[in-house]
N, C-alpha and C. Protein backbone atom coordinates (compact mmCIF):
# COMPACT_ATOMS: atom_id res chain seq x y z
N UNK A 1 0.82 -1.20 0.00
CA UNK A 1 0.00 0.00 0.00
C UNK A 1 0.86 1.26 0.00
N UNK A 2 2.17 1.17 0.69
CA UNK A 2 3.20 2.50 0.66
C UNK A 2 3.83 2.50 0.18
N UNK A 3 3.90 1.88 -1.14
CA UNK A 3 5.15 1.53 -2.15
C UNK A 3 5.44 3.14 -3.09
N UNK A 4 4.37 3.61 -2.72
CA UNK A 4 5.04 5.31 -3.12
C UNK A 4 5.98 5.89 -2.62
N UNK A 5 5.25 5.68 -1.02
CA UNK A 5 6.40 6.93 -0.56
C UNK A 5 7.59 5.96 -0.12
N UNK A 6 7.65 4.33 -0.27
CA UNK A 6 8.76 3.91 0.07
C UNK A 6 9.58 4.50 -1.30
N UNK A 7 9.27 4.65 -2.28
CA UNK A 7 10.33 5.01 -3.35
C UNK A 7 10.62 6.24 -3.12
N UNK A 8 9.70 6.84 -1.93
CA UNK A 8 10.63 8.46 -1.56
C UNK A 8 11.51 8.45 -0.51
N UNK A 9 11.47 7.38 0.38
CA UNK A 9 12.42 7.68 1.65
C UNK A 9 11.59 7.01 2.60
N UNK A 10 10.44 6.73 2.28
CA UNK A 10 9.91 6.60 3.81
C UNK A 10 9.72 4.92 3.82
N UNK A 11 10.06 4.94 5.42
CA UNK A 11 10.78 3.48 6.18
C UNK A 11 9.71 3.05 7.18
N UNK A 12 8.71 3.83 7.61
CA UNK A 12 7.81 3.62 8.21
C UNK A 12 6.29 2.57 8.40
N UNK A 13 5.26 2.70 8.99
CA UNK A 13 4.20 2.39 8.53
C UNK A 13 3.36 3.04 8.90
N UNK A 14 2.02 2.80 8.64
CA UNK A 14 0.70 3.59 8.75
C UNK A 14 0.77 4.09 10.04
N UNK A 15 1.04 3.18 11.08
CA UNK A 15 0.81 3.78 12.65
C UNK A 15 1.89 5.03 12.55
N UNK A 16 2.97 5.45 11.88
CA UNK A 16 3.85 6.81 11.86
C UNK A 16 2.74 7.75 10.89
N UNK A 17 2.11 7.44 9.86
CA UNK A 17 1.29 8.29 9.45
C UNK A 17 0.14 9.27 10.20
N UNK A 18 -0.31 7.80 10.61
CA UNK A 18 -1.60 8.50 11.91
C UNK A 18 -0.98 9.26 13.37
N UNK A 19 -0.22 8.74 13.72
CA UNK A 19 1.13 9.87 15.07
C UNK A 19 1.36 11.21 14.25
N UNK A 20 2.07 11.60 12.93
CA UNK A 20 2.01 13.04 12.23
C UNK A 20 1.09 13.69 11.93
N UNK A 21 0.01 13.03 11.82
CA UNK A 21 -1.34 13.84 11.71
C UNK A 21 -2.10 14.27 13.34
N UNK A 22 -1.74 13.23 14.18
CA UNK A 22 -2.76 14.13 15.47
C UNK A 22 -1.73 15.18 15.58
N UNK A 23 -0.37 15.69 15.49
CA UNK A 23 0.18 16.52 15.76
C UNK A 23 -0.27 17.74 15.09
N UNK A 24 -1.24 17.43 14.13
CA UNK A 24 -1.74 18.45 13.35
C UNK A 24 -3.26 19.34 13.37
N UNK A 25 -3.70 19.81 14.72
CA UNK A 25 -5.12 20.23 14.66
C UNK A 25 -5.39 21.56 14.27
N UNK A 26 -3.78 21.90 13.42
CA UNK A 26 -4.83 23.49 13.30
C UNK A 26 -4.94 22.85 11.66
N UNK A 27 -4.68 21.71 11.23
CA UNK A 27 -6.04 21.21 10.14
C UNK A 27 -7.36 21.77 10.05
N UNK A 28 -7.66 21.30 11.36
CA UNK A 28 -9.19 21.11 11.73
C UNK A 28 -9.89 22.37 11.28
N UNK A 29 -10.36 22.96 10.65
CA UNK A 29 -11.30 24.29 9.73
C UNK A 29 -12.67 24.41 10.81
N UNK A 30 -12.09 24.08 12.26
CA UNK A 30 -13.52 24.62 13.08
C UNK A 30 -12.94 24.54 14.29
N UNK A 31 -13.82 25.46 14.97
CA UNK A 31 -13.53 26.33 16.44
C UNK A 31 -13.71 25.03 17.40
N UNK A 32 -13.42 24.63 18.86
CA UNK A 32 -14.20 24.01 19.79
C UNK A 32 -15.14 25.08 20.24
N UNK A 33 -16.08 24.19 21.03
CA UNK A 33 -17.20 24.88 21.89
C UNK A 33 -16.93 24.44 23.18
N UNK A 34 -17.33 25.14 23.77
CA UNK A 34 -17.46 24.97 25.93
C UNK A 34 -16.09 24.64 26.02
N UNK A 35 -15.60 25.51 25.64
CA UNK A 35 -14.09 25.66 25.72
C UNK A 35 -13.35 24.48 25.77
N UNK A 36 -13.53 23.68 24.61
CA UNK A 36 -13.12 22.45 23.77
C UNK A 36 -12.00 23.01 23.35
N UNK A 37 -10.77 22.30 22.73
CA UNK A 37 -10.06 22.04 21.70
C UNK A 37 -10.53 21.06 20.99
N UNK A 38 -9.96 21.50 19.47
CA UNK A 38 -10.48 20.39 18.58
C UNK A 38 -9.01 19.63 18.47
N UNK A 39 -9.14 18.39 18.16
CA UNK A 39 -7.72 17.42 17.95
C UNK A 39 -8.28 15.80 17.32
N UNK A 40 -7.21 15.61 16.68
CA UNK A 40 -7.39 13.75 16.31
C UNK A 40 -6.66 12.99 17.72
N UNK A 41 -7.85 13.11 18.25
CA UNK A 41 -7.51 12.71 19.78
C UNK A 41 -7.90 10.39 19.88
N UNK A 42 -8.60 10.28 19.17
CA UNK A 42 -9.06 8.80 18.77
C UNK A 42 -7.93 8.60 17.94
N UNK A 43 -6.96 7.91 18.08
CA UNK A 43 -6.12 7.20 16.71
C UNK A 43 -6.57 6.07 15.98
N UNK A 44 -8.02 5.91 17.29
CA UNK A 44 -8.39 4.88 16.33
C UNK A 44 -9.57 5.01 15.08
N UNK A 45 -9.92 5.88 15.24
CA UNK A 45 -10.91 6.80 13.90
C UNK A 45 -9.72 7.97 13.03
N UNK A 46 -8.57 7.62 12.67
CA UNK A 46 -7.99 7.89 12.05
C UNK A 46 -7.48 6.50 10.83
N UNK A 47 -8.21 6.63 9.79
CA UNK A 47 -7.83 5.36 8.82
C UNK A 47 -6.74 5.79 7.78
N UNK A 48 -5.53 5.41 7.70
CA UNK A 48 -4.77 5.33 5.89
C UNK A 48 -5.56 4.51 4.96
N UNK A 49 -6.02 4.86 3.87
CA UNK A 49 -6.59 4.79 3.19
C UNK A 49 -5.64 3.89 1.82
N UNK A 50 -4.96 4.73 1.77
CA UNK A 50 -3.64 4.65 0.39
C UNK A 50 -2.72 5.20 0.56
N UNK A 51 -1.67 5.31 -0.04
CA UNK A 51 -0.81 6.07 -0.28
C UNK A 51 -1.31 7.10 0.22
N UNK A 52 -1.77 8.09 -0.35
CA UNK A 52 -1.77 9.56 -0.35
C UNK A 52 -4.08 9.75 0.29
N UNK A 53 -4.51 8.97 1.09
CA UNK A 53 -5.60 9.40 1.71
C UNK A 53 -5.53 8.91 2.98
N UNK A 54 -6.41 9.84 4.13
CA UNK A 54 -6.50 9.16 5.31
C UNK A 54 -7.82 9.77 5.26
N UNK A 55 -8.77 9.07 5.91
CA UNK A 55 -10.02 9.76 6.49
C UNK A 55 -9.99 9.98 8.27
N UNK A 56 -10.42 10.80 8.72
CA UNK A 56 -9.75 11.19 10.20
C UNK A 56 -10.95 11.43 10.82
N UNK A 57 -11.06 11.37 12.12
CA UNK A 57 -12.38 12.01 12.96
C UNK A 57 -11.95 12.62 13.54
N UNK A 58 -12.60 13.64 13.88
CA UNK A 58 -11.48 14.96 14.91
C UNK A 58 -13.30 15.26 16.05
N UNK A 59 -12.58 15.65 17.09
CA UNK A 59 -13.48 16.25 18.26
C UNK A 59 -13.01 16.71 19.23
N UNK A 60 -13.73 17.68 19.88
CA UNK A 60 -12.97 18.46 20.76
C UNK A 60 -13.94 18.51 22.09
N UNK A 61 -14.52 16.77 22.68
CA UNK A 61 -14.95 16.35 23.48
C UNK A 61 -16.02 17.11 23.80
N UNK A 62 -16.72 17.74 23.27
CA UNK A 62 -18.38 18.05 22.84
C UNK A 62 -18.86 17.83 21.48
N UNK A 63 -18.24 18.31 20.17
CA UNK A 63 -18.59 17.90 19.13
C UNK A 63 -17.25 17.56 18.01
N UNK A 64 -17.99 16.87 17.29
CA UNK A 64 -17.04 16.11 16.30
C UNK A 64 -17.50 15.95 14.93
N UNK A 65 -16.33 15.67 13.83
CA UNK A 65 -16.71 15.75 13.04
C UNK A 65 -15.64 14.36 11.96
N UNK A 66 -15.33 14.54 10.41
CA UNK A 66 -15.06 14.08 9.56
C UNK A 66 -14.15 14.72 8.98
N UNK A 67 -12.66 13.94 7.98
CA UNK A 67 -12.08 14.59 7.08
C UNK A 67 -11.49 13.64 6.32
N UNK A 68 -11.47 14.44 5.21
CA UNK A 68 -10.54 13.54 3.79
C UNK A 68 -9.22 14.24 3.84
N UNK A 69 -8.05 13.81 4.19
CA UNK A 69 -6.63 14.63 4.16
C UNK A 69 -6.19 13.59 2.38
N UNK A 70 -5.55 14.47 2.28
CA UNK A 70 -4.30 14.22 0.98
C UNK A 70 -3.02 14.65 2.05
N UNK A 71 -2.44 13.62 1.73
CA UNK A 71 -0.68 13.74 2.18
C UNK A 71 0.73 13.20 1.30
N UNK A 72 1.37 13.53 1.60
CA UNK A 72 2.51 13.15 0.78
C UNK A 72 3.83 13.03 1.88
N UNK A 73 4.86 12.46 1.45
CA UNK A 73 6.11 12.38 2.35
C UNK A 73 7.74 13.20 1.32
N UNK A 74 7.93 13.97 2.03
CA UNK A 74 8.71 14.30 1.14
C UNK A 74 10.03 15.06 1.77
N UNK A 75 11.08 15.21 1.94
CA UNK A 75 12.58 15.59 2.54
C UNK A 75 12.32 14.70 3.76
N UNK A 76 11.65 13.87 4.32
CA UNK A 76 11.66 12.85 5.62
C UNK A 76 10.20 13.90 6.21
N UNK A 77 9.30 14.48 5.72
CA UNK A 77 8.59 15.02 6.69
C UNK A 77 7.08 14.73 5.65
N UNK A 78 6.46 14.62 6.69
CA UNK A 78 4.82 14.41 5.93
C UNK A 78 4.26 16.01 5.61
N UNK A 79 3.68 16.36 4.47
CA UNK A 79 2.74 17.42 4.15
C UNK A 79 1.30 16.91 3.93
N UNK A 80 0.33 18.03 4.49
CA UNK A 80 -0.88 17.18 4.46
C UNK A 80 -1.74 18.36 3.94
N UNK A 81 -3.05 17.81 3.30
CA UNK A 81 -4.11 19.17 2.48
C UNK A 81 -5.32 18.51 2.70
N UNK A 82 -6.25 19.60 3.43
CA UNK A 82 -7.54 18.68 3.46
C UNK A 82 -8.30 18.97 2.50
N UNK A 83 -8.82 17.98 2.16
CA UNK A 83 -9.51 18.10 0.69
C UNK A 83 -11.43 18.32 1.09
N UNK A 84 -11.47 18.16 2.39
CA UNK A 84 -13.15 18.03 2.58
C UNK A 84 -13.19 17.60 4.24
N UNK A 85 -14.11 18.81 4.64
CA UNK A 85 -14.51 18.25 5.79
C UNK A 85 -16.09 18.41 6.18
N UNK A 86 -16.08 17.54 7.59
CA UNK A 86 -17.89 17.76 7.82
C UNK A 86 -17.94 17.62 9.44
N UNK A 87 -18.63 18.76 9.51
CA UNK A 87 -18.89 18.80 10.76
C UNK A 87 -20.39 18.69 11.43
N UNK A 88 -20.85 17.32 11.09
CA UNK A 88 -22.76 17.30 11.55
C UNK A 88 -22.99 17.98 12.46
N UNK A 89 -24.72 18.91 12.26
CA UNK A 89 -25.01 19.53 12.72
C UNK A 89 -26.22 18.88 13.24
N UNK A 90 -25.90 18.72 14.50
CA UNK A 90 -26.94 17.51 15.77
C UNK A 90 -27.72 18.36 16.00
């Protein structure tokens, strides 16, 4: 499944993919409420998809939501672009 970015450098596996992304919540394109932070705090609702998709759940322990990231690996460091998110409105 990582035979891409193994032809770029990367030595890793999915569980290093999903660890570089919770480091990443100013992703997240929405505020917390009741003085929440939002974060990919579940690693386990964080899926690699392929190569280059993860779908992620992010919440900031009142509400939560959905995302499609695009990522790539490139000088030894992950870059990531969210392509779509959703935040249901309960």
């Amino acid at each position: 499944m990582l035979l891409r970015l193994q032809s770029k450098g990367f030595k890793g596996d999915p569980q290093e993919i999903v660890s570089d992304l919770r480091k990443h919540s100013e992703l997240i394109p929405y505020k917390g409420v009741l003085g929440g932070t939002m974060g990919f705090y579940n690693e386990n609702a964080i899926h690699v998809l392929t190569d280059q998709w993860v779908l992620a759940s992010f919440n900031d322990g009142h509400i939560g939501g959905y995302m499609l990231l695009k990522y790539d690996w490139n000088d030894g460091e992950f870059s990531w672009k969210v392509m779509e998110s959703y935040l249901p409105d309960w």
